[in-house]
Each structure stands twice: as structure tokens, then as C-alpha cells.
PDB file of N, CA and C in Angstrom:
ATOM      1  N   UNK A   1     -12.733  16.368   2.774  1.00  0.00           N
ATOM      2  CA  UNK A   1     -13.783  16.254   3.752  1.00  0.00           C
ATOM      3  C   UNK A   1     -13.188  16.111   5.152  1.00  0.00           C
ATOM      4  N   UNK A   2     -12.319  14.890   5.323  1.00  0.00           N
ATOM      5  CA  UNK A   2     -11.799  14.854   6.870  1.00  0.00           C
ATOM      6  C   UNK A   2     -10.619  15.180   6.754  1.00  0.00           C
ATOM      7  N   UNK A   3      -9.886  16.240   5.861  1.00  0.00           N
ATOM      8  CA  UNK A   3      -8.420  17.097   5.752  1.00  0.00           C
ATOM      9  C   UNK A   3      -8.123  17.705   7.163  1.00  0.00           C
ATOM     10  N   UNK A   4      -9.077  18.996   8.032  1.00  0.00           N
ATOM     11  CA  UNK A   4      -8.815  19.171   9.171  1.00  0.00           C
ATOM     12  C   UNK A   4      -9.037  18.159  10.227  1.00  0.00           C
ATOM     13  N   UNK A   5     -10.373  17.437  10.102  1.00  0.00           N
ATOM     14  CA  UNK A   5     -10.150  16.601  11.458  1.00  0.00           C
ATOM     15  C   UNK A   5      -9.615  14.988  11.062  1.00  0.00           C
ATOM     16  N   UNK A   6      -8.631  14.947  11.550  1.00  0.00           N
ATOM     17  CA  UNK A   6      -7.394  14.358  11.563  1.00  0.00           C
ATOM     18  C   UNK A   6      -7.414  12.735  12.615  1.00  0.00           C
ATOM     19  N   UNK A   7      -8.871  13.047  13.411  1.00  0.00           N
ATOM     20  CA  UNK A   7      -9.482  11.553  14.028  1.00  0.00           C
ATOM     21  C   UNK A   7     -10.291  11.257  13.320  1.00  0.00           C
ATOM     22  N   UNK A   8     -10.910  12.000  12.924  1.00  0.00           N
ATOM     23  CA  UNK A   8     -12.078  11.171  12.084  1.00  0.00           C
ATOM     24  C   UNK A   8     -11.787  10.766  10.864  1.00  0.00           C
ATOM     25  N   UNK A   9     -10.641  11.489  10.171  1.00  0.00           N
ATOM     26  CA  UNK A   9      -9.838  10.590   9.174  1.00  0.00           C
ATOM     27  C   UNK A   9      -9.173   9.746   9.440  1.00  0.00           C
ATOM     28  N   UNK A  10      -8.586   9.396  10.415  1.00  0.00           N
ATOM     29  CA  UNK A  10      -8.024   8.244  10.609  1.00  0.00           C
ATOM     30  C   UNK A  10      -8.507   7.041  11.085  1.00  0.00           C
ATOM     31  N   UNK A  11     -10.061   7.416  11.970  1.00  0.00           N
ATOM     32  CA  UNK A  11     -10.849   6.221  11.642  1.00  0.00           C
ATOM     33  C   UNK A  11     -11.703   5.500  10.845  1.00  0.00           C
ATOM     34  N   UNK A  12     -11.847   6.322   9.458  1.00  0.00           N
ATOM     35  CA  UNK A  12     -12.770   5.776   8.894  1.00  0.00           C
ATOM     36  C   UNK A  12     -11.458   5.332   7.889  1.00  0.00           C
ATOM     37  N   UNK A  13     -10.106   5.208   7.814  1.00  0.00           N
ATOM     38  CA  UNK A  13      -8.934   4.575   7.198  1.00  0.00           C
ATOM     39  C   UNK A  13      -9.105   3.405   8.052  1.00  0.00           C
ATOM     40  N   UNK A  14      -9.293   3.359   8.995  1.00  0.00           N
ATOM     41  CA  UNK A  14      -8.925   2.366   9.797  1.00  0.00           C
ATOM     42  C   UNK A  14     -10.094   1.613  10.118  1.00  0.00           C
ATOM     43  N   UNK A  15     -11.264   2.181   9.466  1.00  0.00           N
ATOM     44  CA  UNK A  15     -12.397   0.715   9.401  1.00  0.00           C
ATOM     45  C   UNK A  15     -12.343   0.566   8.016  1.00  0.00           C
ATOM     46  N   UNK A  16     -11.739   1.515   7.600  1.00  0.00           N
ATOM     47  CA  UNK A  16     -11.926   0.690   5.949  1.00  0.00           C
ATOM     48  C   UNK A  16     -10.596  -0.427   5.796  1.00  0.00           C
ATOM     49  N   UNK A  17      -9.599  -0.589   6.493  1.00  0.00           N
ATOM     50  CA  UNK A  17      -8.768  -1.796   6.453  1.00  0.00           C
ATOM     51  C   UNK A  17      -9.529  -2.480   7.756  1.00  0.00           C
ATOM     52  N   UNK A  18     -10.236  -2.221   8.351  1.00  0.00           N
ATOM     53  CA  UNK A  18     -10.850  -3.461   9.293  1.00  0.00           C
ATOM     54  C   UNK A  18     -12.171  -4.400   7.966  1.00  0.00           C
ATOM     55  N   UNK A  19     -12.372  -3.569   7.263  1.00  0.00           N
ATOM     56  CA  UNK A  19     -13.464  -3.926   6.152  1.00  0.00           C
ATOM     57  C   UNK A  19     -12.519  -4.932   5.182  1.00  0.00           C
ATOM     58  N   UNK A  20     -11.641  -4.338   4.970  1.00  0.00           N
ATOM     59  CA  UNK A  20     -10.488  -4.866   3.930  1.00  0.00           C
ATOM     60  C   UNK A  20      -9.995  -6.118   4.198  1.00  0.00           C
ATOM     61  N   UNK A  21      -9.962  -6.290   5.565  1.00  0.00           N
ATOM     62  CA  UNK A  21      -9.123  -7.480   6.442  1.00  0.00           C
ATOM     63  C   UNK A  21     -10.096  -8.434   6.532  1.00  0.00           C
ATOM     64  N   UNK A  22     -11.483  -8.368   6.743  1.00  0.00           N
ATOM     65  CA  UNK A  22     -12.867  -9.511   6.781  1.00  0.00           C
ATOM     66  C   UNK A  22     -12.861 -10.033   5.704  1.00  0.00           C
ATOM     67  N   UNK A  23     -12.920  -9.090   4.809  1.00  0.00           N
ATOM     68  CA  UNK A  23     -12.862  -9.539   3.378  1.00  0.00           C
ATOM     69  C   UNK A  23     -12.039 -10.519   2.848  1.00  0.00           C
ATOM     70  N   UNK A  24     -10.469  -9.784   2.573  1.00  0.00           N
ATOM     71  CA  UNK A  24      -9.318 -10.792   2.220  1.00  0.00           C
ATOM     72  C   UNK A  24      -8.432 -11.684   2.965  1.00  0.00           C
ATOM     73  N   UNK A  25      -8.783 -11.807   4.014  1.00  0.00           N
ATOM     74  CA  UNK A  25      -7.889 -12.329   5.042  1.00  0.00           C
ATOM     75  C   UNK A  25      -8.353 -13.944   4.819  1.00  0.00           C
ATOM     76  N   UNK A  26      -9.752 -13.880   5.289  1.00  0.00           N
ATOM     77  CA  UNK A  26     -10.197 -15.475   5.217  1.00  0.00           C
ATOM     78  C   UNK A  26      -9.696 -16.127   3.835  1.00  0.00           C
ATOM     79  N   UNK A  27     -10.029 -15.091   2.755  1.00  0.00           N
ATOM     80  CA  UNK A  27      -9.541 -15.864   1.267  1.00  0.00           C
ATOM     81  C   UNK A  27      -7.858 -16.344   1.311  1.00  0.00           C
ATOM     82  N   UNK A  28      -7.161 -15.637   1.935  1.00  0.00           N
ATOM     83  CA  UNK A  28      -5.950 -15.183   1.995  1.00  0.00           C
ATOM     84  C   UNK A  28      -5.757 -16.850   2.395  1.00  0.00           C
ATOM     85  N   UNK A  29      -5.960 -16.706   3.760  1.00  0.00           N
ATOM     86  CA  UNK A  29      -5.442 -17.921   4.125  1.00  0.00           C
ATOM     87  C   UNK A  29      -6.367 -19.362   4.542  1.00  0.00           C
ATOM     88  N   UNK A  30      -7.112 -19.511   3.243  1.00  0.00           N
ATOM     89  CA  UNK A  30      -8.185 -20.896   3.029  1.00  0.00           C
ATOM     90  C   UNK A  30      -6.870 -22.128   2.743  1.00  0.00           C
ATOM     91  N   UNK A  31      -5.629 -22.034   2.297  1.00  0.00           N
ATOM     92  CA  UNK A  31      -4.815 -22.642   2.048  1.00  0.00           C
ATOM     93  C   UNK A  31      -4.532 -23.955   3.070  1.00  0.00           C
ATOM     94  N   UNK A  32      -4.765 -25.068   2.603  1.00  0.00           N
ATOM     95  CA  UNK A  32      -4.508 -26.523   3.498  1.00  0.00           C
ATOM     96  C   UNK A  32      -3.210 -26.422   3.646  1.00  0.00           C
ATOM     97  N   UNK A  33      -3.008 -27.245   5.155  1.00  0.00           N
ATOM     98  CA  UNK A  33      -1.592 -27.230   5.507  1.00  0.00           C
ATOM     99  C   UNK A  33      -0.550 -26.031   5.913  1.00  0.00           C
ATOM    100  N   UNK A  34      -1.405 -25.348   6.011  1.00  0.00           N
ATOM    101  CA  UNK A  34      -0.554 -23.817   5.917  1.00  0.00           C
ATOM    102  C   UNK A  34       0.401 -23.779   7.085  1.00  0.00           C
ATOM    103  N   UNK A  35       1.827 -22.927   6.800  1.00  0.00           N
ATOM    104  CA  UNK A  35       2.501 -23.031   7.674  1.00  0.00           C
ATOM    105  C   UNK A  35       3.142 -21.050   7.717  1.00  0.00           C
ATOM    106  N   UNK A  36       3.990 -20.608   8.552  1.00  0.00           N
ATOM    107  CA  UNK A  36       3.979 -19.387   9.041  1.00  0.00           C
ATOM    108  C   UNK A  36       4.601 -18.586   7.443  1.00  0.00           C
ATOM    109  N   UNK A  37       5.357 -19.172   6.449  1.00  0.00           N
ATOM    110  CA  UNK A  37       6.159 -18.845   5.506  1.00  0.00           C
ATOM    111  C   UNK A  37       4.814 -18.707   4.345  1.00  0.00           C
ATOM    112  N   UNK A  38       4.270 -19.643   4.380  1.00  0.00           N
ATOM    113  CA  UNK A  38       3.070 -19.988   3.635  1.00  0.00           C
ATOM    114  C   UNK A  38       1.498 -18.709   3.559  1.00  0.00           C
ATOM    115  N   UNK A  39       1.648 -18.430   5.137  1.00  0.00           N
ATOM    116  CA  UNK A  39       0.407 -17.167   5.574  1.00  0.00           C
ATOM    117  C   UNK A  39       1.048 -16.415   5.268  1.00  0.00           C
ATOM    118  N   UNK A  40       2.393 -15.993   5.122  1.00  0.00           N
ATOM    119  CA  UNK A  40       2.526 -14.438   4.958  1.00  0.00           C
ATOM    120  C   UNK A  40       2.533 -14.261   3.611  1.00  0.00           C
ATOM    121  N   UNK A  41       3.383 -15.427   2.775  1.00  0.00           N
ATOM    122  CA  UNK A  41       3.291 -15.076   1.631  1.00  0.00           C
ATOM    123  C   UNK A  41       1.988 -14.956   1.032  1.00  0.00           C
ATOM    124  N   UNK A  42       1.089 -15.893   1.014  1.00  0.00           N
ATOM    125  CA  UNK A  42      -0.593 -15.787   1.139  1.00  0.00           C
ATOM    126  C   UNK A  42      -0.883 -14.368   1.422  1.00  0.00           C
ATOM    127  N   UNK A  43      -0.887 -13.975   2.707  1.00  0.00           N
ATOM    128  CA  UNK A  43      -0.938 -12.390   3.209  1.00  0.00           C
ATOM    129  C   UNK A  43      -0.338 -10.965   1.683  1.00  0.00           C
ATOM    130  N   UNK A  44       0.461 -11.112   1.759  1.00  0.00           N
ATOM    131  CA  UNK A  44       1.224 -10.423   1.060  1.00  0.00           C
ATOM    132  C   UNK A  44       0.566 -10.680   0.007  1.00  0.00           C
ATOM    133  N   UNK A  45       0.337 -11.535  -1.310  1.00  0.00           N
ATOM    134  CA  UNK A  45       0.041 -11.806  -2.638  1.00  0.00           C
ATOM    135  C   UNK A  45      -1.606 -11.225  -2.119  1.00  0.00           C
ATOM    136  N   UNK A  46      -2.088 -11.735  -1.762  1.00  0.00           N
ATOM    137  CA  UNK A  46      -3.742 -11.496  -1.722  1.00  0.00           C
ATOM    138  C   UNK A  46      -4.721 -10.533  -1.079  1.00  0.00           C
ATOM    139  N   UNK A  47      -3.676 -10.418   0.290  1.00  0.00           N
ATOM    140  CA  UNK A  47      -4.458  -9.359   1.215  1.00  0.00           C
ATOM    141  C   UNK A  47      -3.647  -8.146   1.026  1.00  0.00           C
ATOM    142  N   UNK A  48      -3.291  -7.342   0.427  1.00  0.00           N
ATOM    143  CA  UNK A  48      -1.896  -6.309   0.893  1.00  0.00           C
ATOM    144  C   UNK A  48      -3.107  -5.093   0.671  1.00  0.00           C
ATOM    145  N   UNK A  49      -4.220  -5.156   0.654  1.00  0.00           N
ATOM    146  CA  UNK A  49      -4.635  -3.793   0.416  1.00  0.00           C
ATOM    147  C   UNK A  49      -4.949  -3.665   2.017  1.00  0.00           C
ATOM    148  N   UNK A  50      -4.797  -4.334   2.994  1.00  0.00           N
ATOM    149  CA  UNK A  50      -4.809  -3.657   4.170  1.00  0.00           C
ATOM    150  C   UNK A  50      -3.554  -3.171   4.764  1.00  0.00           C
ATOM    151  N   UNK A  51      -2.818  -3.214   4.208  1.00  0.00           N
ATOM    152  CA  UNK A  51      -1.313  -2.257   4.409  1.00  0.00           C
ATOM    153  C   UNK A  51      -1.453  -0.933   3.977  1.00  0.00           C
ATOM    154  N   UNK A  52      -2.643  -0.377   3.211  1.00  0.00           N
ATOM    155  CA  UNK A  52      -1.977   0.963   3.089  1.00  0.00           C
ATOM    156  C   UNK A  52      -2.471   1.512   4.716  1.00  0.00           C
ATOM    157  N   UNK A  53      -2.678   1.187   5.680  1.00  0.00           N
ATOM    158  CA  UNK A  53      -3.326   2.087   6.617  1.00  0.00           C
ATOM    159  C   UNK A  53      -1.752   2.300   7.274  1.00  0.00           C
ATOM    160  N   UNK A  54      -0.765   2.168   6.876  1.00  0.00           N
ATOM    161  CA  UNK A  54       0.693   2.369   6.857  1.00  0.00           C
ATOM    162  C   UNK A  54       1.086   3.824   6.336  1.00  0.00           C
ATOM    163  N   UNK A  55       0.295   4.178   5.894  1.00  0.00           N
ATOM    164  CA  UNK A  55       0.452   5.499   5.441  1.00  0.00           C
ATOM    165  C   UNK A  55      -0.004   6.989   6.302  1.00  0.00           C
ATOM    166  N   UNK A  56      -0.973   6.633   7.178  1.00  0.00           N
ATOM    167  CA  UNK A  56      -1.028   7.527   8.119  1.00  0.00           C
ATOM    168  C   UNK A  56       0.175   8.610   8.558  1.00  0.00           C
ATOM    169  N   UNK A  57       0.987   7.793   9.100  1.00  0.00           N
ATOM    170  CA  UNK A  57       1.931   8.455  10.246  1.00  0.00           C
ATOM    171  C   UNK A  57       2.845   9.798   8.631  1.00  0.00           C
ATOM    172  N   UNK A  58       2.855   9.153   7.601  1.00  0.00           N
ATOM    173  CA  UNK A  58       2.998  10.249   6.529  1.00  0.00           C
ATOM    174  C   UNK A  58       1.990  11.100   5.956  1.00  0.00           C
ATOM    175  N   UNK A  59       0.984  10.810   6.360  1.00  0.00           N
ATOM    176  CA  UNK A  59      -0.072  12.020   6.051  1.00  0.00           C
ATOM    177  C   UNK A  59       0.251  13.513   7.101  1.00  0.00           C
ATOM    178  N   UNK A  60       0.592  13.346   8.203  1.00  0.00           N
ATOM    179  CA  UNK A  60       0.906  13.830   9.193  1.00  0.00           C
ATOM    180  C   UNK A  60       1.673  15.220   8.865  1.00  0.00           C
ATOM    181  N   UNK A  61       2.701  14.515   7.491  1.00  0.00           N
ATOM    182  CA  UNK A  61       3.348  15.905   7.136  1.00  0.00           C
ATOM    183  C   UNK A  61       3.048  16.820   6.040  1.00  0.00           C
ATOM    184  N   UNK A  62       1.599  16.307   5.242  1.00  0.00           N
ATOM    185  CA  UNK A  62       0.958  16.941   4.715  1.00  0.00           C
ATOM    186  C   UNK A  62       0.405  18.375   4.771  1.00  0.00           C
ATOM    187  N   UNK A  63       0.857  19.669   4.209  1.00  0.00           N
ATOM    188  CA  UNK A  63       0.168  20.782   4.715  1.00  0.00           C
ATOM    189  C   UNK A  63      -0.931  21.356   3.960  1.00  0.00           C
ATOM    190  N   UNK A  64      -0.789  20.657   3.071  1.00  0.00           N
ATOM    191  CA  UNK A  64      -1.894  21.223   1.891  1.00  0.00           C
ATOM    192  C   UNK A  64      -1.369  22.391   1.118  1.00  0.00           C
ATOM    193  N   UNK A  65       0.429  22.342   0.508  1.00  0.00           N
ATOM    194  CA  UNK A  65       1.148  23.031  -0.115  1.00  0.00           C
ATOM    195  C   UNK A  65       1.901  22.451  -0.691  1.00  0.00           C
ATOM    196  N   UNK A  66       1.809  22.991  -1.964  1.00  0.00           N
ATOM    197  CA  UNK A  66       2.759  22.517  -3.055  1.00  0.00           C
ATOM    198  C   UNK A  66       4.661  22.769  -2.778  1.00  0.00           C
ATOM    199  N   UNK A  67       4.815  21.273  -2.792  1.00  0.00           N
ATOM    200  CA  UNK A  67       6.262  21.854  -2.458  1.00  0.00           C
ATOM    201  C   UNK A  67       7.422  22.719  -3.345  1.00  0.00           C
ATOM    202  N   UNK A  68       8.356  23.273  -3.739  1.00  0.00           N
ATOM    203  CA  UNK A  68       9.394  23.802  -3.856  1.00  0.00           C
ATOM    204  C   UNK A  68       9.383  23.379  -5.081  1.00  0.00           C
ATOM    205  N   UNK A  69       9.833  22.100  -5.281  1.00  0.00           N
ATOM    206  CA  UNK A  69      10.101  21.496  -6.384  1.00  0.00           C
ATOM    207  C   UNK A  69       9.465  20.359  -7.069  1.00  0.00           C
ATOM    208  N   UNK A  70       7.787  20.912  -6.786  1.00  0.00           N
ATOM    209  CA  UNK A  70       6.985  19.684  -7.354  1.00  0.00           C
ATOM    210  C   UNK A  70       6.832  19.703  -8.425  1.00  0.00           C
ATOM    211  N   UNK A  71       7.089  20.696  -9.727  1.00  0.00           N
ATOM    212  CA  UNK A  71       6.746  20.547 -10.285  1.00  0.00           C
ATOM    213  C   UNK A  71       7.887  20.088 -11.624  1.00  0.00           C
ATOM    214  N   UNK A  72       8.886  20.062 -11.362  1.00  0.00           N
ATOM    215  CA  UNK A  72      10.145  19.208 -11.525  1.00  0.00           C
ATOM    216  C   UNK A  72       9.867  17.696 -11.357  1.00  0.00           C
ATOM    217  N   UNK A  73       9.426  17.581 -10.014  1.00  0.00           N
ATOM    218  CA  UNK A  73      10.114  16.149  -9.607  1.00  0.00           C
ATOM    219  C   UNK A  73       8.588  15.424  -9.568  1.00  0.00           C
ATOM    220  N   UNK A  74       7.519  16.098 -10.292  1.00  0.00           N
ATOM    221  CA  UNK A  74       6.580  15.421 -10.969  1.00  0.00           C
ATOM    222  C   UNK A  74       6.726  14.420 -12.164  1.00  0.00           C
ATOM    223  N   UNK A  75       7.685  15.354 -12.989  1.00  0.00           N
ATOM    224  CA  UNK A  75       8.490  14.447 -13.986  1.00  0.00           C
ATOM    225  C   UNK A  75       9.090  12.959 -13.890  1.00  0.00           C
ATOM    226  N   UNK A  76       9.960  13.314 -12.697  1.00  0.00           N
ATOM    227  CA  UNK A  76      10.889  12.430 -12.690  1.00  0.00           C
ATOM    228  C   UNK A  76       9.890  10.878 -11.647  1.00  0.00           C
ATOM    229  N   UNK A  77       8.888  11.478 -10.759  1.00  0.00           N
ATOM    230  CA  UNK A  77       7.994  10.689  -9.940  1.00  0.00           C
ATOM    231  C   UNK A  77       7.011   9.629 -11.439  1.00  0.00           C
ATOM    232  N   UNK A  78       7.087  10.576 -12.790  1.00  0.00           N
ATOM    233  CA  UNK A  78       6.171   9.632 -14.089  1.00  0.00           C
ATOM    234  C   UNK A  78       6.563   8.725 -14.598  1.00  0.00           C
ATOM    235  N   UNK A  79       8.154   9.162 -14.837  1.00  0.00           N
ATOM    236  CA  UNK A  79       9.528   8.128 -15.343  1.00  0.00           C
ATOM    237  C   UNK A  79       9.581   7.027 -14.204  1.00  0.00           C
ATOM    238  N   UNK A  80       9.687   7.609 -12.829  1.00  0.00           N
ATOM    239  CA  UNK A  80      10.327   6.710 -12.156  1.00  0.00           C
ATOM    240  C   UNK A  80       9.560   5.461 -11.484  1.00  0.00           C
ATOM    241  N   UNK A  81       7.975   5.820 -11.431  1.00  0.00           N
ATOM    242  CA  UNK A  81       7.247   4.348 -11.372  1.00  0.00           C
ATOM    243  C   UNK A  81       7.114   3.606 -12.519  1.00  0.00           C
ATOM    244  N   UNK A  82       6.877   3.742 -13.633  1.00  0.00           N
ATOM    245  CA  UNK A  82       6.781   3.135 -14.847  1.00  0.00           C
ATOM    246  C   UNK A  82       8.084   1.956 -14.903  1.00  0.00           C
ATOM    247  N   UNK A  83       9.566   2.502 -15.023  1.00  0.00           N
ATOM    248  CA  UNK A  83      10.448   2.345 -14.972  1.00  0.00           C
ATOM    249  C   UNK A  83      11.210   1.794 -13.859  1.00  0.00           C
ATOM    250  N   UNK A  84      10.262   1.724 -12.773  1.00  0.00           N
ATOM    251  CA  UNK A  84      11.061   0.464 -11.354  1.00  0.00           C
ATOM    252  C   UNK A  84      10.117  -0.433 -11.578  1.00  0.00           C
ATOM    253  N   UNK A  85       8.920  -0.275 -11.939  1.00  0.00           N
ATOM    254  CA  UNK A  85       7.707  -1.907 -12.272  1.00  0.00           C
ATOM    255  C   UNK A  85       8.220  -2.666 -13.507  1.00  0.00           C
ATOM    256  N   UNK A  86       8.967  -1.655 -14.238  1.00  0.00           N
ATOM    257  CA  UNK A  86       9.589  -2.697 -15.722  1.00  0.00           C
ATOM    258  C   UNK A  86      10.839  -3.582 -15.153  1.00  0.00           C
ATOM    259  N   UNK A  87      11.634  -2.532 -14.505  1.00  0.00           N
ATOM    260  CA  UNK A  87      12.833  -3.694 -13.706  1.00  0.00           C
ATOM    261  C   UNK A  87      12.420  -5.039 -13.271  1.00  0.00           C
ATOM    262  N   UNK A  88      11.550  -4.822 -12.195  1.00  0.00           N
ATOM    263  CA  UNK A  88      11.318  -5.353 -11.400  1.00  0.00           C
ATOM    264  C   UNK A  88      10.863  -6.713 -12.312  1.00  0.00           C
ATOM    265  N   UNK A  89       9.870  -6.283 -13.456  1.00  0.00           N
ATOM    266  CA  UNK A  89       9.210  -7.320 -13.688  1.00  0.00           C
ATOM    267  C   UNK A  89      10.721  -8.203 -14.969  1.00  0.00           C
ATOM    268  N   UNK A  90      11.346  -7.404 -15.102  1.00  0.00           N
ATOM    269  CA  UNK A  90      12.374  -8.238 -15.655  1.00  0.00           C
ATOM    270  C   UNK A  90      13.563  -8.949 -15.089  1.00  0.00           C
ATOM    271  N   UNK A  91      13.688  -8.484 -13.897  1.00  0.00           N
ATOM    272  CA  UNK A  91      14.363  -8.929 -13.111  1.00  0.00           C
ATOM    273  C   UNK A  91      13.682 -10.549 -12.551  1.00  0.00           C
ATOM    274  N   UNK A  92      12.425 -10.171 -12.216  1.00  0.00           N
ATOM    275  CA  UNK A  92      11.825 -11.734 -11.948  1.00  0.00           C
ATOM    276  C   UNK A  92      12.191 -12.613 -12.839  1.00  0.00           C
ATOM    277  N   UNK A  93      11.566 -12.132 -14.529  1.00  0.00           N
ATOM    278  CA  UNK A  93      11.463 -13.324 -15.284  1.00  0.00           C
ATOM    279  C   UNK A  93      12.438 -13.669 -16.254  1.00  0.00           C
ATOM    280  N   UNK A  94      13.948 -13.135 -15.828  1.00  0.00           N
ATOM    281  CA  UNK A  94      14.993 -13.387 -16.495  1.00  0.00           C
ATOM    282  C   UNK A  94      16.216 -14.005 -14.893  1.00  0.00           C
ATOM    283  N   UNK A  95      15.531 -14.186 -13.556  1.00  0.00           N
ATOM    284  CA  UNK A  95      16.558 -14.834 -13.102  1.00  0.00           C
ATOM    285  C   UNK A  95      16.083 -16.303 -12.510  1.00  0.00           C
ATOM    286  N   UNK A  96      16.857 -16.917 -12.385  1.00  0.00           N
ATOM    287  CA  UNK A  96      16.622 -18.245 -11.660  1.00  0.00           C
ATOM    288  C   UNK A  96      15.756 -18.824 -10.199  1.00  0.00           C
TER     289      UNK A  96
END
């Protein structure tokens, strides 16, 4: 829908993390005592769905063409999220 116009996609990304931010922000940081280490981590665990509007400036290189070698490194893009969320989550709950 807003593929060619390229403002009007980027503002309705950008009220939907202004929507996102009313929402989780207050929950985010209801926390007593809170201190600057405390909000972000708060931030981060609870609110992070207003970070994807971080993704813009890479939409940019989007042409609406399949690249070269997508259909290769489709493969390896199935393996390779599955398989960094398993690390990850073993890495947490096997270190100190």
C-alpha cells in the first residue's frame, strides 16, 4: 500500500511506535525507586517493540527484487535464527 510513497510510510511507522510508546512506556517504568540502569533495563525487557521504527533507514534499500542469492541464503537465514535463539538461551542458563 505505502511501498511507493515512502512519507506516508514512514509516518504511519512512526505513529504506530508513538502508539507503542503510550502504551508500554508508562508500564515499563511504574517501577519504585527507579534509577537510570533500572529504566533502561525496564525499557528494553518491556517496551522494545518501539525500536523497530529502527528499521526505516534499511527499508531505503529495498527495491522490490529478489536478490542474487535469495534463494540459497533463505536456507541458511531458517537454520540461522532458530540456532542463535538456542545459543543464546543456553548460554544464559548454563553461565553464572
Amino acid at each position: 500500500m505505502n511501498y511507493r510513497n515512502l512519507k506516508q510510510r514512514n509516518f504511519w511507522y512512526f505513529m504506530l511506535m508513538i502508539t507503542y510508546a503510550i502504551v508500554e512506556l508508562p508500564m515499563a517504568l511504574m517501577i519504585p525507586d527507579i534509577n537510570l540502569k533500572m529504566a533502561f533495563d525496564s525499557i528494553a525487557m518491556n517496551a522494545s517493540d518501539i525500536f523497530f521504527i529502527l528499521i526505516i533507514p534499511l527499508l531505503y534499500f529495498y527495491n522490490g527484487k529478489i536478490g542474487k542469492c535469495s534463494s540459497q541464503m533463505k536456507y541458511l537465514f531458517y537454520l540461522f535464527y532458530p540456532l542463535h535463539l538456542w545459543l543464546i538461551h543456553l548460554v544464559a542458563n548454563f553461565t553464572l
